[in-house]
C-alpha atoms as a PDB file:
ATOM      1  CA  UNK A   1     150.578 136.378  95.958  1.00  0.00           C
ATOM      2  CA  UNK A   2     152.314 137.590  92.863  1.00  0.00           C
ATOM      3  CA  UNK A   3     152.824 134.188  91.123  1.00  0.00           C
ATOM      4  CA  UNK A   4     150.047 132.846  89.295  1.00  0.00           C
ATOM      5  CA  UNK A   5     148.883 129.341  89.091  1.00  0.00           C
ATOM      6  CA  UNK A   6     148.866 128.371  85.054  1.00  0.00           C
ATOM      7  CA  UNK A   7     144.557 126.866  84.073  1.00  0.00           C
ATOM      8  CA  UNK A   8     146.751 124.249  82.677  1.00  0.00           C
ATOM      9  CA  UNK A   9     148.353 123.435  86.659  1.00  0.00           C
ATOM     10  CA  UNK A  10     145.381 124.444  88.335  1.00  0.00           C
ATOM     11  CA  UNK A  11     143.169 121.633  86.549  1.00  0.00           C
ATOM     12  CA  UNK A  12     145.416 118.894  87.184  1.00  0.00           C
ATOM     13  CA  UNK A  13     145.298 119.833  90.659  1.00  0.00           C
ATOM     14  CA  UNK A  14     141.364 120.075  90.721  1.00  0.00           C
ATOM     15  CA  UNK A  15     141.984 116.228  88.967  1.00  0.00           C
ATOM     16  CA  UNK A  16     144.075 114.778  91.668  1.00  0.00           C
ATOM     17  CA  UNK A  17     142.055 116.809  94.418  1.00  0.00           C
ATOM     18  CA  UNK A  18     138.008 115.688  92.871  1.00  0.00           C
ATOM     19  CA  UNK A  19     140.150 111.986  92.517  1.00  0.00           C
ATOM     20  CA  UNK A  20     141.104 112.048  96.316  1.00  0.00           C
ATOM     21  CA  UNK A  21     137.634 112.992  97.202  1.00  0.00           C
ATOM     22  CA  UNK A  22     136.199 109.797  95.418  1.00  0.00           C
ATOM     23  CA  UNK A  23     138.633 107.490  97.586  1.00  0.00           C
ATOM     24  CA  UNK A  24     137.756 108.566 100.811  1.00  0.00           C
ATOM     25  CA  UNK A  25     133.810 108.898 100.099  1.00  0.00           C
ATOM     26  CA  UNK A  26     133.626 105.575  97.994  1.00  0.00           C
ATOM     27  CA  UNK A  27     130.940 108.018  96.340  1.00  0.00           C
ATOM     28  CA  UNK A  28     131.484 108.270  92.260  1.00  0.00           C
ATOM     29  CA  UNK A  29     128.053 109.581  92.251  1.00  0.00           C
ATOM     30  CA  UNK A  30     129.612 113.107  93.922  1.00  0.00           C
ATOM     31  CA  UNK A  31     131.147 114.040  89.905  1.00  0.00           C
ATOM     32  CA  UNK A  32     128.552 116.222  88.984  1.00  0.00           C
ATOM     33  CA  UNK A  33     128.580 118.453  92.747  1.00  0.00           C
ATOM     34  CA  UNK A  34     132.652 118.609  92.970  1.00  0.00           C
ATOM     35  CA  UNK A  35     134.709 121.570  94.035  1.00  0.00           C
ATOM     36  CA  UNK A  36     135.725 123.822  91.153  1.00  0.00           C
ATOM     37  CA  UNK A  37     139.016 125.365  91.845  1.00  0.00           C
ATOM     38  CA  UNK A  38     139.203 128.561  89.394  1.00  0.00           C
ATOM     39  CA  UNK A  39     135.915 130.193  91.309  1.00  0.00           C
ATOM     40  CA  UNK A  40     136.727 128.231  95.293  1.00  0.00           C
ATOM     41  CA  UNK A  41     140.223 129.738  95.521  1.00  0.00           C
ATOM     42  CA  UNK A  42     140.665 133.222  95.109  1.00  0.00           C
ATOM     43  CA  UNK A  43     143.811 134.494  97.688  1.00  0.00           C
ATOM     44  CA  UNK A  44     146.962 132.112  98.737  1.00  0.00           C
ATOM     45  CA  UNK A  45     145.780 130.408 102.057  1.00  0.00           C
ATOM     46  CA  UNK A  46     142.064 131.440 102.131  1.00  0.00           C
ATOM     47  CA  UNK A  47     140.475 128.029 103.412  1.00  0.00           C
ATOM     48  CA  UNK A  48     137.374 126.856 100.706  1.00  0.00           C
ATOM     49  CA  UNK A  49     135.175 123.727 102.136  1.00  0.00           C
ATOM     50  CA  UNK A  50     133.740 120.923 100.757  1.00  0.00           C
ATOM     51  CA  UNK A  51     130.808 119.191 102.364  1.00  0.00           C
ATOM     52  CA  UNK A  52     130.479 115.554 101.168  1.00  0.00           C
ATOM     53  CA  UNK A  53     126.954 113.930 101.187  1.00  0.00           C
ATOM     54  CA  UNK A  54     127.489 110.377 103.422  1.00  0.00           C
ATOM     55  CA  UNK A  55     130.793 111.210 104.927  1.00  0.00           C
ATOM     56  CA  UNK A  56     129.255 112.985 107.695  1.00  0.00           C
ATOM     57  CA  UNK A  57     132.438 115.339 107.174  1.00  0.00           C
ATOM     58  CA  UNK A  58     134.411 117.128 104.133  1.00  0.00           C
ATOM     59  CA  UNK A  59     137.448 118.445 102.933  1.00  0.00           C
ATOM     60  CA  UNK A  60     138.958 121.824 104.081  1.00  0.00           C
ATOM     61  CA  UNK A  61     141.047 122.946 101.360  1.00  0.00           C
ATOM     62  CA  UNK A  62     143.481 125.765 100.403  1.00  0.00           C
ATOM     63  CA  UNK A  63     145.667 126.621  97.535  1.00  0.00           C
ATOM     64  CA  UNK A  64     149.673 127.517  98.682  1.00  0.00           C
ATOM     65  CA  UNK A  65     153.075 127.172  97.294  1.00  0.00           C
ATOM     66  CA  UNK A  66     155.509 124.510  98.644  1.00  0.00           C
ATOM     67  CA  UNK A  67     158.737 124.469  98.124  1.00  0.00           C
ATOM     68  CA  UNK A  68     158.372 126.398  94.749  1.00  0.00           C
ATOM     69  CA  UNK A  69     155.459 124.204  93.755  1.00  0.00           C
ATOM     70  CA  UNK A  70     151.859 125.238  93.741  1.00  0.00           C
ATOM     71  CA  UNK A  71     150.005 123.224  96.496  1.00  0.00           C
ATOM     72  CA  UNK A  72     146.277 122.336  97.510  1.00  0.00           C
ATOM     73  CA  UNK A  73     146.596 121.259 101.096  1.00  0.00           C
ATOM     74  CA  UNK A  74     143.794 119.436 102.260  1.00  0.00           C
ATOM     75  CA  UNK A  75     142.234 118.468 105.386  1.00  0.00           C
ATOM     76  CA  UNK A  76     139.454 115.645 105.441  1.00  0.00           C
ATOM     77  CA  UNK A  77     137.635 113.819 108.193  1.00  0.00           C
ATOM     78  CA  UNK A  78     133.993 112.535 109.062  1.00  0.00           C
ATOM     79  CA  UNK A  79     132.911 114.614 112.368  1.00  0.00           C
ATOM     80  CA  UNK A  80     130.956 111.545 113.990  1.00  0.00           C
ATOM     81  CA  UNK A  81     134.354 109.012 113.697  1.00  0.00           C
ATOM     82  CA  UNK A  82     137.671 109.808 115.820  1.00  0.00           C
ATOM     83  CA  UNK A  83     140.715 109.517 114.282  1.00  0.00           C
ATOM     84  CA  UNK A  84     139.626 109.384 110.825  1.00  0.00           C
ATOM     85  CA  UNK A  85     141.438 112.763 109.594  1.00  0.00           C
ATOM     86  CA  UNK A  86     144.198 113.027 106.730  1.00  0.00           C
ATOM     87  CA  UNK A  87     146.238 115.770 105.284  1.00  0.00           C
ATOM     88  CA  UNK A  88     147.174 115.476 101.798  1.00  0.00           C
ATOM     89  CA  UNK A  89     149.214 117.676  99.736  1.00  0.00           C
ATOM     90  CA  UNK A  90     148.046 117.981  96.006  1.00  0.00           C
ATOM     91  CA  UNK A  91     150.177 119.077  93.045  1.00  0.00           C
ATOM     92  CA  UNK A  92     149.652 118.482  89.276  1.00  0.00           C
ATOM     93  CA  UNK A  93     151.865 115.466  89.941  1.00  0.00           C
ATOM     94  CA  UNK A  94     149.497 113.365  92.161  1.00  0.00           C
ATOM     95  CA  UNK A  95     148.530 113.531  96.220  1.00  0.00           C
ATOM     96  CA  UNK A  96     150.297 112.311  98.646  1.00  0.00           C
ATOM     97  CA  UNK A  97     148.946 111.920 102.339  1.00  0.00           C
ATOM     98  CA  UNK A  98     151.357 113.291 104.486  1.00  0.00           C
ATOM     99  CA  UNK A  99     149.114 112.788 107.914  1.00  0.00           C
ATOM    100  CA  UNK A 100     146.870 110.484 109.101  1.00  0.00           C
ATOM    101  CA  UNK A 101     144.283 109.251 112.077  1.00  0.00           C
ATOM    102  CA  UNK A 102     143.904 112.964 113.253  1.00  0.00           C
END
């Protein structure tokens, strides 16, 4: 990849993505263990995971650009409940789920 993500970008994103992991675990306590985005992602589509404690699952996550903006996709389910998967796309504007009940 020869464009770089700004720290500034990047942390927003690690924001929005450590805020989506709170609303599907209903787990505040998980602040101090969260993913940390400078040392996870190191190459454009390289898949990083996050186990969360409760969830039975975790969040598959990769850094991309979309559409000329700088994307974490993410992929989150608990393995012991069908249909509980969603995709959300994370920018340093907010996420937005853009699949659900995988």
């Amino acid at each position: 990849m020869t464009q770089s993500i700004s720290p500034e970008e990047l942390a927003a994103i690690q924001g929005h993505f450590h805020d989506c992991i709170i609303g599907r675990s209903h787990n505040k306590e998980l602040l101090e263990a969260m993913p940390n985005l400078a040392t996870d992602l190191r190459a454009d589509g390289k898949q990083s995971w996050y186990a969360v404690p409760g969830m039975y699952g975790g969040f598959n996550y990769s850094l991309t650009i979309i559409d000329n903006v700088w994307t974490l996709v993410t992929e989150s389910a608990s393995r012991i409940a069908d249909g509980t998967g969603q995709r959300h796309h994370i920018t340093r504007n907010g996420a937005t789920l853009v699949e659900d009940g995988f």
